[in-house]
Protein backbone atom coordinates (compact mmCIF):
# COMPACT_ATOMS: atom_id res chain seq x y z
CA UNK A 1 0.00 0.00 0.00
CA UNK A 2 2.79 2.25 0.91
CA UNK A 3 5.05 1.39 -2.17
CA UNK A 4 1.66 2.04 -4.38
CA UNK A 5 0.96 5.31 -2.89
CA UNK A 6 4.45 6.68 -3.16
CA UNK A 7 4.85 5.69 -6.90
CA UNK A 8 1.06 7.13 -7.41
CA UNK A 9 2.80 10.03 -6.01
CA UNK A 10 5.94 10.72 -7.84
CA UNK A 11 4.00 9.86 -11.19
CA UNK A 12 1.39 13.05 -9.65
CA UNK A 13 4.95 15.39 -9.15
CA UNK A 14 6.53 14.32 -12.27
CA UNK A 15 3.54 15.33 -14.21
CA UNK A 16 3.12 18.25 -12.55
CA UNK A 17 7.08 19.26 -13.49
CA UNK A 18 6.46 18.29 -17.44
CA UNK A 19 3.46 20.75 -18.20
CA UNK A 20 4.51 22.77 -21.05
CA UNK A 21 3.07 25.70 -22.32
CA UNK A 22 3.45 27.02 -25.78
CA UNK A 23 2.71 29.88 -28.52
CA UNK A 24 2.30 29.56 -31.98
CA UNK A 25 2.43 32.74 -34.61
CA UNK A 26 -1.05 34.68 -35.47
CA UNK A 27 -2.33 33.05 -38.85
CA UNK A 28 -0.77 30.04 -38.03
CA UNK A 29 -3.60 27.53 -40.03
CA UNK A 30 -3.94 24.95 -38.40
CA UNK A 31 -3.43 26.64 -35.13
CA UNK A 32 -1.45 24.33 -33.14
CA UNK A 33 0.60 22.80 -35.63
CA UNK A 34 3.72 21.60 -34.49
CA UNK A 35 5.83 21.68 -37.72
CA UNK A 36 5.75 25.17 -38.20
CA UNK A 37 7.48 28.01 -35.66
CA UNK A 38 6.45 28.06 -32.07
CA UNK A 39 8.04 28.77 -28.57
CA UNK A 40 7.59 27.62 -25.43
CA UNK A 41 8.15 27.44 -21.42
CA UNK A 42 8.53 23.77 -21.03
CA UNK A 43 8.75 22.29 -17.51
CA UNK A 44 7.01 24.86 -16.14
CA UNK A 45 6.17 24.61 -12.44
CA UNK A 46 2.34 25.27 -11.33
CA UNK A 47 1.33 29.10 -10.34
CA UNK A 48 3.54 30.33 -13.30
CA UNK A 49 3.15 32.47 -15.83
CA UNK A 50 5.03 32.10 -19.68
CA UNK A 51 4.84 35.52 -20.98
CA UNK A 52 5.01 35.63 -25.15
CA UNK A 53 5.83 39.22 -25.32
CA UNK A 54 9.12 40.58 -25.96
CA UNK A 55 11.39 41.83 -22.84
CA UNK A 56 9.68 45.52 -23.73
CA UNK A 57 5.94 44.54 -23.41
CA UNK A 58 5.57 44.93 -26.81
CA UNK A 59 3.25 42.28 -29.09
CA UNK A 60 5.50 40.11 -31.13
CA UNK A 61 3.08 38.61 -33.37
CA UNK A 62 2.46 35.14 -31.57
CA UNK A 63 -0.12 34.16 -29.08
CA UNK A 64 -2.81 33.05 -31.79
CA UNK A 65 -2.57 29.69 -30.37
CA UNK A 66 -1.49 28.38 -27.61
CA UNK A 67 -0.65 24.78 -26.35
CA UNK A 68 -0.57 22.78 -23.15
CA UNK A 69 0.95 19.46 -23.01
CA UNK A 70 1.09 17.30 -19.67
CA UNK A 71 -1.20 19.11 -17.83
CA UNK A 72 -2.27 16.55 -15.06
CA UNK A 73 -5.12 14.88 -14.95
CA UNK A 74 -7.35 12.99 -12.15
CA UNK A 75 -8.17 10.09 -14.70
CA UNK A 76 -11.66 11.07 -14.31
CA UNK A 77 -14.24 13.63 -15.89
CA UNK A 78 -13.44 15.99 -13.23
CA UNK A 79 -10.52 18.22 -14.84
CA UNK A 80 -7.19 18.01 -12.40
CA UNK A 81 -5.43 21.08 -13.83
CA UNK A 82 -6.29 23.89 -15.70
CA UNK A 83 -4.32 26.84 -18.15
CA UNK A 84 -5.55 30.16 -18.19
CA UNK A 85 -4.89 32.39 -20.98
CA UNK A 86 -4.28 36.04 -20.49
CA UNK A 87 -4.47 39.37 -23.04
CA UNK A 88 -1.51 40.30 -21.12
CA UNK A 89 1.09 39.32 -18.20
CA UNK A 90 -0.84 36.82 -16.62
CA UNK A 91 -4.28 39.03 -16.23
CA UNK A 92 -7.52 39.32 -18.08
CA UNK A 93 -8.59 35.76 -18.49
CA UNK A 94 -9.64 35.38 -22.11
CA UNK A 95 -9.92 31.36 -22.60
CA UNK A 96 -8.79 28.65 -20.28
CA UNK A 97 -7.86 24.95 -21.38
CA UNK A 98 -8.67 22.16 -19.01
CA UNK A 99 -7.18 19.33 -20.18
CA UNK A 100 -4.17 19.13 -22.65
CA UNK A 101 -5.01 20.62 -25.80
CA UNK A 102 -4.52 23.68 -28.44
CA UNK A 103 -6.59 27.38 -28.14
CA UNK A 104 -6.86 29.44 -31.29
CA UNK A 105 -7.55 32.87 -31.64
CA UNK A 106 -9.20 34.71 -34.59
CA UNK A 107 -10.73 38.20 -34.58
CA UNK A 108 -7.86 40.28 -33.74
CA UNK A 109 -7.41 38.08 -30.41
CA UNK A 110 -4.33 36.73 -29.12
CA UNK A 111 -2.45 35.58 -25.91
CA UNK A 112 -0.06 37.21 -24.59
CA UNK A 113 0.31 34.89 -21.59
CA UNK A 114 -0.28 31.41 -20.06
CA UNK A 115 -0.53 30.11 -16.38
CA UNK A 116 -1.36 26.78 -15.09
CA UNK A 117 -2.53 25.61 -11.67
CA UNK A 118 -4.45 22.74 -9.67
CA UNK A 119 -8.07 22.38 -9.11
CA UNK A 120 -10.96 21.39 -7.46
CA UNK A 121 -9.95 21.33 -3.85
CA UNK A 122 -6.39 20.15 -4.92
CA UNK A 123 -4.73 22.94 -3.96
CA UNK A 124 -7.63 25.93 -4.46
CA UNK A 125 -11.30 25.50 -5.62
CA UNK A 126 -12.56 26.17 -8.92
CA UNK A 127 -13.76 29.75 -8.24
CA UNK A 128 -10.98 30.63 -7.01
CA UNK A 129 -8.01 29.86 -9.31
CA UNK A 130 -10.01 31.38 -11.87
CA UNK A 131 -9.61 34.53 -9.86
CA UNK A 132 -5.97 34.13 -8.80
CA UNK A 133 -3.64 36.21 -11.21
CA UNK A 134 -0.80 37.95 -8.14
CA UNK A 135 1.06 34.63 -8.12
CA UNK A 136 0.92 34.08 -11.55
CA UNK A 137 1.78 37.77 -12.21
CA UNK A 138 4.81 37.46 -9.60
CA UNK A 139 5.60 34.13 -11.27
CA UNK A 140 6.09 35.37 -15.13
CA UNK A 141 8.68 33.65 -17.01
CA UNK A 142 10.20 33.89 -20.47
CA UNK A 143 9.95 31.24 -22.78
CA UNK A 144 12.71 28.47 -22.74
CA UNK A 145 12.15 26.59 -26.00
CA UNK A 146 11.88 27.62 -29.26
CA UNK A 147 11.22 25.23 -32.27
CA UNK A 148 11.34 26.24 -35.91
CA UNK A 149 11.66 24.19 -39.10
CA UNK A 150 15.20 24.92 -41.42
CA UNK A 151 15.50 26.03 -44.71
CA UNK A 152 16.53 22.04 -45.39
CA UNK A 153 12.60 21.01 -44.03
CA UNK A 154 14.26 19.78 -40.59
CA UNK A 155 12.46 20.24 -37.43
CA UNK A 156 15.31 21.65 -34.71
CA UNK A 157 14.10 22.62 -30.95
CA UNK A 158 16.81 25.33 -29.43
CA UNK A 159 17.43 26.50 -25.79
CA UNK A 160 16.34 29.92 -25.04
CA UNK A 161 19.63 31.14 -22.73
CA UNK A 162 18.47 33.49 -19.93
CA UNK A 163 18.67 37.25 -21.70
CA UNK A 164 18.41 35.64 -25.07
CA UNK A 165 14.78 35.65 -25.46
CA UNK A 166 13.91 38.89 -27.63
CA UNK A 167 16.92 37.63 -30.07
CA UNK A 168 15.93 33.98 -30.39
CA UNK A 169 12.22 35.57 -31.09
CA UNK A 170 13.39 37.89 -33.36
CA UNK A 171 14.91 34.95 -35.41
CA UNK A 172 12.38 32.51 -35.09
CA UNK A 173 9.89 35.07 -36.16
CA UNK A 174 12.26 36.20 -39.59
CA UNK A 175 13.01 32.85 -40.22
CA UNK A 176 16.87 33.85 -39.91
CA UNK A 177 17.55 30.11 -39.33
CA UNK A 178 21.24 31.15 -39.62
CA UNK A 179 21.52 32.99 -36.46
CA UNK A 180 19.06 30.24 -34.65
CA UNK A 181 21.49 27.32 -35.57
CA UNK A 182 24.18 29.51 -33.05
CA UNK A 183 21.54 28.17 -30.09
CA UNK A 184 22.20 24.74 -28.73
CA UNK A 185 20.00 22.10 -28.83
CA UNK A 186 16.87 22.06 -26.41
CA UNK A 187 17.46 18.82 -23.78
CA UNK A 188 14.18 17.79 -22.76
C-alpha cells in the first residue's frame, strides 16, 4: 500500500514538473501545428506564468494559439489542472484549457500569456483559481524553447539562454535560421 501510494505520487509530481506551455504565430492555419514556428516554457512549475511578449511589453506577433501538453489529470471527468490564458502578463482571463489541448484565436485576439494551476480542492477550488492572477503575475517567465523548421525542411528545438529571449524571437519570427542554428540544442 505504501510502495503504491508513493509511486502514485511521484508519477502526480513528475507530471506536474512536465506541463509545457506554448505559442504559436497569429495566422498560423492549423493553429497548433507543431511543424511550423512556435516557442515555449517547457517544464514549467504550477502558479507560473510564460509571458510571449518581448522583454519591452511589446506584441511580437504570436499568441494566436497556444498549447498545453502534460497538464495533469485525475483520470476522471473531473478536470485536475487547468491553463488560463491572459491578453496580457498573466491578467484578463480570455480562454482557459482544461485538459491538454490547443486554443486558437481569430478576430484580432491573441495571448499574450499562459498560467497553469491545480483544481478542485487540490490545492484551491474552482472559483478561485479562476480569480488568482498575483502569483501568476509574480511568477512570469520567459519562454525556454523555441522550435522552428530549417531552410533544409528539418524540425530543430533550441534553448532559449536566460537574456536571449527577444533575439531567439526575433529569429524565429524572420526565419533567420542562420543565427538560430548559433543556439544549442533544447534537452528535454
Amino acid at each position: 500500500m505504501i510502495v503504491s501510494t508513493l509511486i502514485t505520487l511521484a508519477a502526480v509530481l513528475q507530471l506536474g514538473s512536465c506541463v509545457n506551455l506554448c505559442t504559436f504565430p497569429v495566422g498560423v492555419s492549423p493553429g497548433c501545428d507543431l511543424s511550423q514556428s512556435y516557442i515555449c516554457c517547457n517544464n514549467i512549475s504550477e502558479d507560473s506564468c510564460c509571458g510571449f511578449d518581448n522583454s519591452d511589453g511589446h506584441n511580437t506577433g504570436l499568441g494566436g494559439s497556444v498549447l498545453t501538453e502534460n497538464l495533469p489529470t485525475s483520470g476522471s471527468e473531473v478536470p485536475a489542472a487547468e491553463t488560463n490564458i491572459y491578453s496580457d502578463t498573466c491578467n484578463n482571463a480570455i480562454g482557459r484549457i482544461t485538459y491538454s489541448g490547443c486554443l486558437t484565436f481569430s478576430g484580432g485576439n491573441r495571448a499574450a500569456s499562459a498560467g497553469w494551476f491545480y483544481l478542485n480542492n487540490r490545492r484551491r477550488s474552482l472559483s478561485n483559481a479562476r480569480d488568482t492572477n498575483d502569483t501568476l503575475q509574480t511568477n512570469c517567465q520567459v519562454p525556454n524553447m523555441a522550435s522552428y523548421t530549417t531552410k533544409d525542411g528539418i524540425q530543430r528545438r533550441i534553448a532559449i539562454p536566460e537574456g536571449h529571449y527577444d533575439d531567439v524571437l526575433e529569429g524565429v519570427l524572420s526565419n533567420n535560421y542562420t543565427f538560430l542554428d548559433t543556439y544549442p540544442k533544447y534537452a528535454d
